[in-house]
Protein backbone atom coordinates (compact mmCIF):
# COMPACT_ATOMS: atom_id res chain seq x y z
CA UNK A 1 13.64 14.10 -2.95
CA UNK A 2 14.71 10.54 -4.46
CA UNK A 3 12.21 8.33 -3.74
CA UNK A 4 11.45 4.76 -4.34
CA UNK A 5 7.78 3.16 -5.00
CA UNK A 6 6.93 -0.32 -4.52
CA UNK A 7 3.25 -1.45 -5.49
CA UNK A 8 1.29 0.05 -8.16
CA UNK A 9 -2.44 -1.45 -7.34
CA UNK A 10 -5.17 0.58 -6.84
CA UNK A 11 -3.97 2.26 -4.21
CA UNK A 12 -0.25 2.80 -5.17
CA UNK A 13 -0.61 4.48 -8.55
CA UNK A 14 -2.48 7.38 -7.19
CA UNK A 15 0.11 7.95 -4.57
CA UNK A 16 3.18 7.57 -6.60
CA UNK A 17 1.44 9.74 -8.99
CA UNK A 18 0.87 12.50 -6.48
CA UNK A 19 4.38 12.46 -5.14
CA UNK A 20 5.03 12.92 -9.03
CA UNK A 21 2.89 15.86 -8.84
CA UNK A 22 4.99 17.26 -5.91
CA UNK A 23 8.12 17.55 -7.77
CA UNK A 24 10.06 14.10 -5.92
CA UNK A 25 11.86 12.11 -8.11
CA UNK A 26 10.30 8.90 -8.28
CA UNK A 27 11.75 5.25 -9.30
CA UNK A 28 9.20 3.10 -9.34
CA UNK A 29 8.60 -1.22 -9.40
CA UNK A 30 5.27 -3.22 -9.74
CA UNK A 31 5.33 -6.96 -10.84
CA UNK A 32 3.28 -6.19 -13.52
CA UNK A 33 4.35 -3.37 -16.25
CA UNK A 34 1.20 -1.95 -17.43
CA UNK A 35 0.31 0.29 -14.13
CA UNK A 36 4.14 0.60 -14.03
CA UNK A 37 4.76 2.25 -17.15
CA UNK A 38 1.74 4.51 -16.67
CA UNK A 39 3.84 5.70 -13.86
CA UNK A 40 6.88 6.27 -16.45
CA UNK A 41 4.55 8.42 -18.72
CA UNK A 42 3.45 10.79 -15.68
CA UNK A 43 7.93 11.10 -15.21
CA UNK A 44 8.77 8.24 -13.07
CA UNK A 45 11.77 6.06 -13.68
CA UNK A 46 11.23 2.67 -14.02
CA UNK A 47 13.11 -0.21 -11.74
CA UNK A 48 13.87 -3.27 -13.31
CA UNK A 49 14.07 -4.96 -10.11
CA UNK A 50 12.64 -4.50 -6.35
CA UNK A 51 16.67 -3.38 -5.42
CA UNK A 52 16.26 -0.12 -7.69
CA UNK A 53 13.63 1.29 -5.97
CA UNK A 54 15.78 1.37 -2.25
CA UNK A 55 18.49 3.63 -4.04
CA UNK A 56 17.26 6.74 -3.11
CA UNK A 57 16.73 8.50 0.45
CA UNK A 58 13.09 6.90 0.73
CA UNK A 59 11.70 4.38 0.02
CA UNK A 60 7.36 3.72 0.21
CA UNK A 61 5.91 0.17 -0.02
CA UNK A 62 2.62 -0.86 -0.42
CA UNK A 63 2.26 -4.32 -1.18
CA UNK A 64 -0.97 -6.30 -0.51
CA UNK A 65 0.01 -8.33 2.44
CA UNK A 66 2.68 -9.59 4.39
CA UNK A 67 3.79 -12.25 1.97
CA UNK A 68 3.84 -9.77 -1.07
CA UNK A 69 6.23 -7.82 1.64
CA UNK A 70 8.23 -10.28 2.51
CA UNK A 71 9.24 -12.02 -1.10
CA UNK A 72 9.45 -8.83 -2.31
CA UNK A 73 11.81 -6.94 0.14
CA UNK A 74 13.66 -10.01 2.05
CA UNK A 75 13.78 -13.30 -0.01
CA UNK A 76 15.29 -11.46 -2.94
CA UNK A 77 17.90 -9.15 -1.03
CA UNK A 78 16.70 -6.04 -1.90
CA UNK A 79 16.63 -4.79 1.59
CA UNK A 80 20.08 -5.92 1.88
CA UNK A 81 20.95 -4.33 -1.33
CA UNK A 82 19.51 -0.53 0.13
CA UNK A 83 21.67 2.65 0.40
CA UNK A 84 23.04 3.74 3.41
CA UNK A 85 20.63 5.11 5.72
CA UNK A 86 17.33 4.84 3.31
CA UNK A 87 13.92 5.10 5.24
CA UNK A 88 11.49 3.11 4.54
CA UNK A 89 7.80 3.52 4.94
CA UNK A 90 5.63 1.01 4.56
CA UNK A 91 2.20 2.14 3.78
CA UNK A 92 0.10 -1.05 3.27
CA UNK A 93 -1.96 -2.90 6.42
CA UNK A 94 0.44 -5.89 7.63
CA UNK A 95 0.24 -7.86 10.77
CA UNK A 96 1.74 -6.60 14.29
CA UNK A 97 4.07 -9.72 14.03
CA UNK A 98 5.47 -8.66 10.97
CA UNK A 99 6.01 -5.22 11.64
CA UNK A 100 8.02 -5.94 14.64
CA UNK A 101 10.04 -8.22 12.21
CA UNK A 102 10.50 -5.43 10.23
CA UNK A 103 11.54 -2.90 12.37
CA UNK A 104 14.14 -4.80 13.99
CA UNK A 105 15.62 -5.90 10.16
CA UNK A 106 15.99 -2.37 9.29
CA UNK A 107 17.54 -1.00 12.21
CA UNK A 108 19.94 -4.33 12.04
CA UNK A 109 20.95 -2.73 8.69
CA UNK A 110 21.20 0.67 9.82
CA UNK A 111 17.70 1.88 8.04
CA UNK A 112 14.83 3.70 9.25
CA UNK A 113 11.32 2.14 9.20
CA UNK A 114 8.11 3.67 9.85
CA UNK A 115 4.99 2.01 9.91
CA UNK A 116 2.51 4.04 8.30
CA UNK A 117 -0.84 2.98 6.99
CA UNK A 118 -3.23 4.55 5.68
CA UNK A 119 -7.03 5.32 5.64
CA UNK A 120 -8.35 5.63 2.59
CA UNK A 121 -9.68 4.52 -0.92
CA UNK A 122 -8.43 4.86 -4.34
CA UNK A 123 -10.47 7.44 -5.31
CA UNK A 124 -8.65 9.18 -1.97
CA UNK A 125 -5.16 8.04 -2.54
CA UNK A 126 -5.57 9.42 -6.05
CA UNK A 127 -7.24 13.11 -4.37
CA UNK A 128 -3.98 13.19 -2.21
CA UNK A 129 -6.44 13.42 0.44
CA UNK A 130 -5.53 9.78 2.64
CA UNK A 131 -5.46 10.24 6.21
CA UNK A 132 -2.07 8.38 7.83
CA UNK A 133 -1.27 6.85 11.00
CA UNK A 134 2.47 6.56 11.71
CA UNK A 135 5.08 5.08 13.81
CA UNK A 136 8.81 4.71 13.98
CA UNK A 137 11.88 6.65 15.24
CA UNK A 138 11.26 9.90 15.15
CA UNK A 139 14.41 11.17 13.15
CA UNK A 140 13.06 9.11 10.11
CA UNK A 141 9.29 10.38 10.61
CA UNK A 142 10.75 13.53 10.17
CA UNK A 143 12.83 12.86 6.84
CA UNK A 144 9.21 11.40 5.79
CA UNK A 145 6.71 14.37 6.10
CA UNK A 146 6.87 16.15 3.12
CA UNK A 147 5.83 13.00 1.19
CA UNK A 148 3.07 12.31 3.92
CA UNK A 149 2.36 16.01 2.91
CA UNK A 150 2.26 15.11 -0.67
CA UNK A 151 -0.09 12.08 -0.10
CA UNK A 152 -2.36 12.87 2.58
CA UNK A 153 -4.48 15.48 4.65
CA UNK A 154 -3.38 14.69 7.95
CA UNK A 155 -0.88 12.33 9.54
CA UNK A 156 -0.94 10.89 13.37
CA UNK A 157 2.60 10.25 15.03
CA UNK A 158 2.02 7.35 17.37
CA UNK A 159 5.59 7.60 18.98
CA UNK A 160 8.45 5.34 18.21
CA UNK A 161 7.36 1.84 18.54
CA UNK A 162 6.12 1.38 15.00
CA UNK A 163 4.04 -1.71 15.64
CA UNK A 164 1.33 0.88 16.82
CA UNK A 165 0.51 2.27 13.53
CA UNK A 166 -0.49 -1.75 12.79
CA UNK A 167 -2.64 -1.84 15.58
CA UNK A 168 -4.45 1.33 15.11
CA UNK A 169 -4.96 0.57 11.13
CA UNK A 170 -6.29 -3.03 11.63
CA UNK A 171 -8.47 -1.89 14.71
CA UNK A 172 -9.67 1.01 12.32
CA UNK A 173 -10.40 -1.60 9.32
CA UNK A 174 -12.06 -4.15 12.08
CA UNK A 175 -14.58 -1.07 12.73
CA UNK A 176 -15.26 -0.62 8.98
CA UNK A 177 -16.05 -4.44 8.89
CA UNK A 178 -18.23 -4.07 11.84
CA UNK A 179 -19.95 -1.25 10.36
CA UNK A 180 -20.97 -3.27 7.43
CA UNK A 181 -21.99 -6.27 9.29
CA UNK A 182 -24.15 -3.95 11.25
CA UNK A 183 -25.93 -2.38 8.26
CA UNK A 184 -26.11 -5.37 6.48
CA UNK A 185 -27.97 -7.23 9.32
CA UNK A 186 -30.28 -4.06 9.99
CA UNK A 187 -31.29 -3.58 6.35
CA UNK A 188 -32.25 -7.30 5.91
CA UNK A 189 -34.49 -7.28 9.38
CA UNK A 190 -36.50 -3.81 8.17
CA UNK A 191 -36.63 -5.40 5.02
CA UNK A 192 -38.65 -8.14 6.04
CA UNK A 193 -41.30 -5.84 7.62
CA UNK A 194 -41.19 -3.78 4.48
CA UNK A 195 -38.95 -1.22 4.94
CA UNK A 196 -36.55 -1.12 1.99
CA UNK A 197 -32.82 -0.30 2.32
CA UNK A 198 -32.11 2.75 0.31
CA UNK A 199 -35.36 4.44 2.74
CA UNK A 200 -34.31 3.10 6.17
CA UNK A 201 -30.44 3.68 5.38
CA UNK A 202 -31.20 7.31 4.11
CA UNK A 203 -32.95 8.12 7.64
CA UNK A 204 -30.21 6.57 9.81
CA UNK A 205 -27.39 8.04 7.60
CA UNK A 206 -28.95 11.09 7.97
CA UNK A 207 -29.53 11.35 11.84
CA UNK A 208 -27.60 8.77 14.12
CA UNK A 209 -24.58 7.66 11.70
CA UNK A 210 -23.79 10.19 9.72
CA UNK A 211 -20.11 9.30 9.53
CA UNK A 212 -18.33 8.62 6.06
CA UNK A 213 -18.03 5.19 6.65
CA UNK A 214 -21.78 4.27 7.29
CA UNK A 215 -22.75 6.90 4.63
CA UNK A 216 -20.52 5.60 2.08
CA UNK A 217 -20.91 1.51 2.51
CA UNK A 218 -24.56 2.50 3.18
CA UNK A 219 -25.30 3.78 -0.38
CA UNK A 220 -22.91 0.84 -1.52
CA UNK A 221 -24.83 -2.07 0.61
CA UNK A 222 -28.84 -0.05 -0.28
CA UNK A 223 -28.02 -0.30 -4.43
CA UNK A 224 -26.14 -3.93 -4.27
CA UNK A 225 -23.13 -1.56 -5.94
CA UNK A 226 -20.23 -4.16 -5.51
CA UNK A 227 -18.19 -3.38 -8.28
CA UNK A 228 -15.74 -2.08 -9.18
CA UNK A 229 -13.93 -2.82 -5.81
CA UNK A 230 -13.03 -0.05 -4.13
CA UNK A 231 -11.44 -2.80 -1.53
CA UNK A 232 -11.75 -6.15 -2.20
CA UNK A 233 -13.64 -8.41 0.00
CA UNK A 234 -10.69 -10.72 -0.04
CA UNK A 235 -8.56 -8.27 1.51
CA UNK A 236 -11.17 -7.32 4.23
CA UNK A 237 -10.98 -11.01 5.36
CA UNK A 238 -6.88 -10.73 5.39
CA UNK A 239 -6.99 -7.68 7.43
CA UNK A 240 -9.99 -9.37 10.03
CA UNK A 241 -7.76 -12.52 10.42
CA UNK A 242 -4.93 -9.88 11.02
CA UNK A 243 -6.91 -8.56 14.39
CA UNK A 244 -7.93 -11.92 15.20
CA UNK A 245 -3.78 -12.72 15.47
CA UNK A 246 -3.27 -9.22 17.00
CA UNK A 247 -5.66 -10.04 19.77
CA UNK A 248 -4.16 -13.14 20.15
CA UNK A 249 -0.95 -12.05 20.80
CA UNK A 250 -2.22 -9.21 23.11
CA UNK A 251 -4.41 -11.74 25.03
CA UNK A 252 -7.37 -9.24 23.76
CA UNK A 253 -10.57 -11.63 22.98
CA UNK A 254 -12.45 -10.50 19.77
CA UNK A 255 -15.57 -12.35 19.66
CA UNK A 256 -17.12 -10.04 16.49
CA UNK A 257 -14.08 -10.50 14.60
CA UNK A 258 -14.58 -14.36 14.89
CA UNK A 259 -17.99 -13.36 13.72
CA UNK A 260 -16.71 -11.15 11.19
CA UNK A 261 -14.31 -13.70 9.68
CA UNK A 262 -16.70 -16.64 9.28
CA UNK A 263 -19.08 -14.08 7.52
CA UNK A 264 -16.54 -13.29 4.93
CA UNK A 265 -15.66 -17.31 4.28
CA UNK A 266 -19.06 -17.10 3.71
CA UNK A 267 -18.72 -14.43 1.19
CA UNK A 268 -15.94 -16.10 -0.85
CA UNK A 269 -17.32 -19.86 -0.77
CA UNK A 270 -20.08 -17.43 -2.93
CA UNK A 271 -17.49 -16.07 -4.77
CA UNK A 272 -17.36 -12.67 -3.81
CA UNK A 273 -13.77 -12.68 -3.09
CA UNK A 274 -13.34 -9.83 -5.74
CA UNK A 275 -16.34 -7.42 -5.50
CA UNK A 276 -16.15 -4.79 -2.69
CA UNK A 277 -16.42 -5.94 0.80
CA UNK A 278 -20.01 -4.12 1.25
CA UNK A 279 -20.81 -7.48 -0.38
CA UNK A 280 -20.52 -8.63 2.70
CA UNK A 281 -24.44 -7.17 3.11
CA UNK A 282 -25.32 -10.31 0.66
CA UNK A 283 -24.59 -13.11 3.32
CA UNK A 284 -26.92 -11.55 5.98
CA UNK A 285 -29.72 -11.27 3.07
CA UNK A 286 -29.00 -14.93 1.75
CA UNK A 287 -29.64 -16.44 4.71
CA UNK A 288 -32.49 -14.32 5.50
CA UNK A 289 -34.30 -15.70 2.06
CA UNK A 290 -32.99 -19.22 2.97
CA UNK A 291 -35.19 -18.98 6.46
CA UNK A 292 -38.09 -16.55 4.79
């Protein structure tokens, strides 16, 4: 299949490489060259602008946030510029707002659009093995699955309105940050009475939350292993603020993500904008020494 790939990060390169792997043909843009041409080694094509990559039947975004979206797709024309009847997938976690937005510019131009985040980090993306939440007229869904099959393990249709797929993916990041919070908080109270991390996570991990999440950020948050960034702390406070403005729309009150917000602020004012968001542990054990 042609396919176009927009945003090489951390994320991106594994899953343009994999759909490399499947035998699609793959044109690919990034704004800057070096993951892109790393891309052109493994067989892709290069794009010299955003418009080359929307020539094809498909095309897969994922872009860091609804700006990067945005200037990339709209303010230059590329979208405009598109073949007839391209499908577009955007796999990145934007807000509800802006999904709608898109959805509604597509089908204006006679494209398909599916919402369809992911789950997942780069080490995943790069395994093939993300898990995917969709959304979007059903007709282009089905032009989409054998990259989805290419990319991940398992992908959830959430029917045709594709704003769900946004809801489900920033409610599902929203737990992760909760998660965190929660062990953070817990390891600096049995810390106090002597209990150390890496011992009371390894019991709790190992009975009552054994789930990937908990075990995972649990090893991260019990060595102080914030780096390299598996996801950036800066982009766990986009994707809170994004269920904050979800919930406001939906008249859904989110008093932990409030919490969950001003924790991360906290985070960056100490400059951990760029180290994984299990960083997020440090706040709860600054404040404890601040107090102690």
């Amino acid at each position: 299949m042609d396919v176009g790939f927009i945003g090489l990060g951390s994320m991106g390169r594994g899953i343009a490489a994999n759909l490399l792997a499947a035998g699609h043909r793959v044109t690919v843009w990034n704004r800057s060259q070096a993951p892109l041409q790393a891309l052109v080694a493994l067989g892709a094509r290069a794009g010299a602008a955003p418009r080359d990559a929307l020539q094809g039947k498909v095309l897969l975004s994922m872009l860091a946030d609804d700006l990067a979206l945005r200037e990339t797709l709209l303010d230059g024309g590329a979208l405009d510029a598109a073949a007839p009847g391209l499908v577009h997938a955007n796999l990145a976690t934007i807000s509800t707002a802006f999904a709608a937005e898109l959805a509604r510019l597509h089908a204006a131009r006679g494209l398909g659009y599916v919402s369809a985040p992911v789950f997942g980090r780069p080490n995943v993306a790069a395994a093939g093995q993300l898990n995917i939440v969709a959304a979007g007229p059903r007709a282009a869904f089905d032009a989409l699955r054998p990259l989805f099959e290419a990319i991940g393990q398992q992908t959830w249709w959430l029917g045709d309105d594709a704003v769900r797929a946004n809801a489900v993916k920033i409610a599902g990041n929203f737990m992760i940050a909760a998660a965190i919070e929660t062990m953070a908080e817990a390891t600096t109270l049995t810390r106090a009475y002597g209990v150390g991390a890496t011992e009371f996570l390894e019991i709790l991990t190992g009975t009552l939350f054994t789930a990937p999440v908990y075990r995972n950020y649990g090893a991260q948050i019990a060595e102080r292993r914030y780096e390299p960034a598996g996801f950036k702390l800066r982009l766990g406070l986009k994707d809170v603020r994004l269920a904050l403005a979800a919930g406001d729309a939906g008249n859904v009150p989110l008093p932990l993500a409030s919490l969950l917000r001003d924790n991360l602020l906290e985070a960056m004012a100490h400059g951990d904008g760029d180290r994984d968001w299990a960083a997020l542990a440090e706040v709860a054990a600054r404040r404890a020494a601040a107090t102690g």
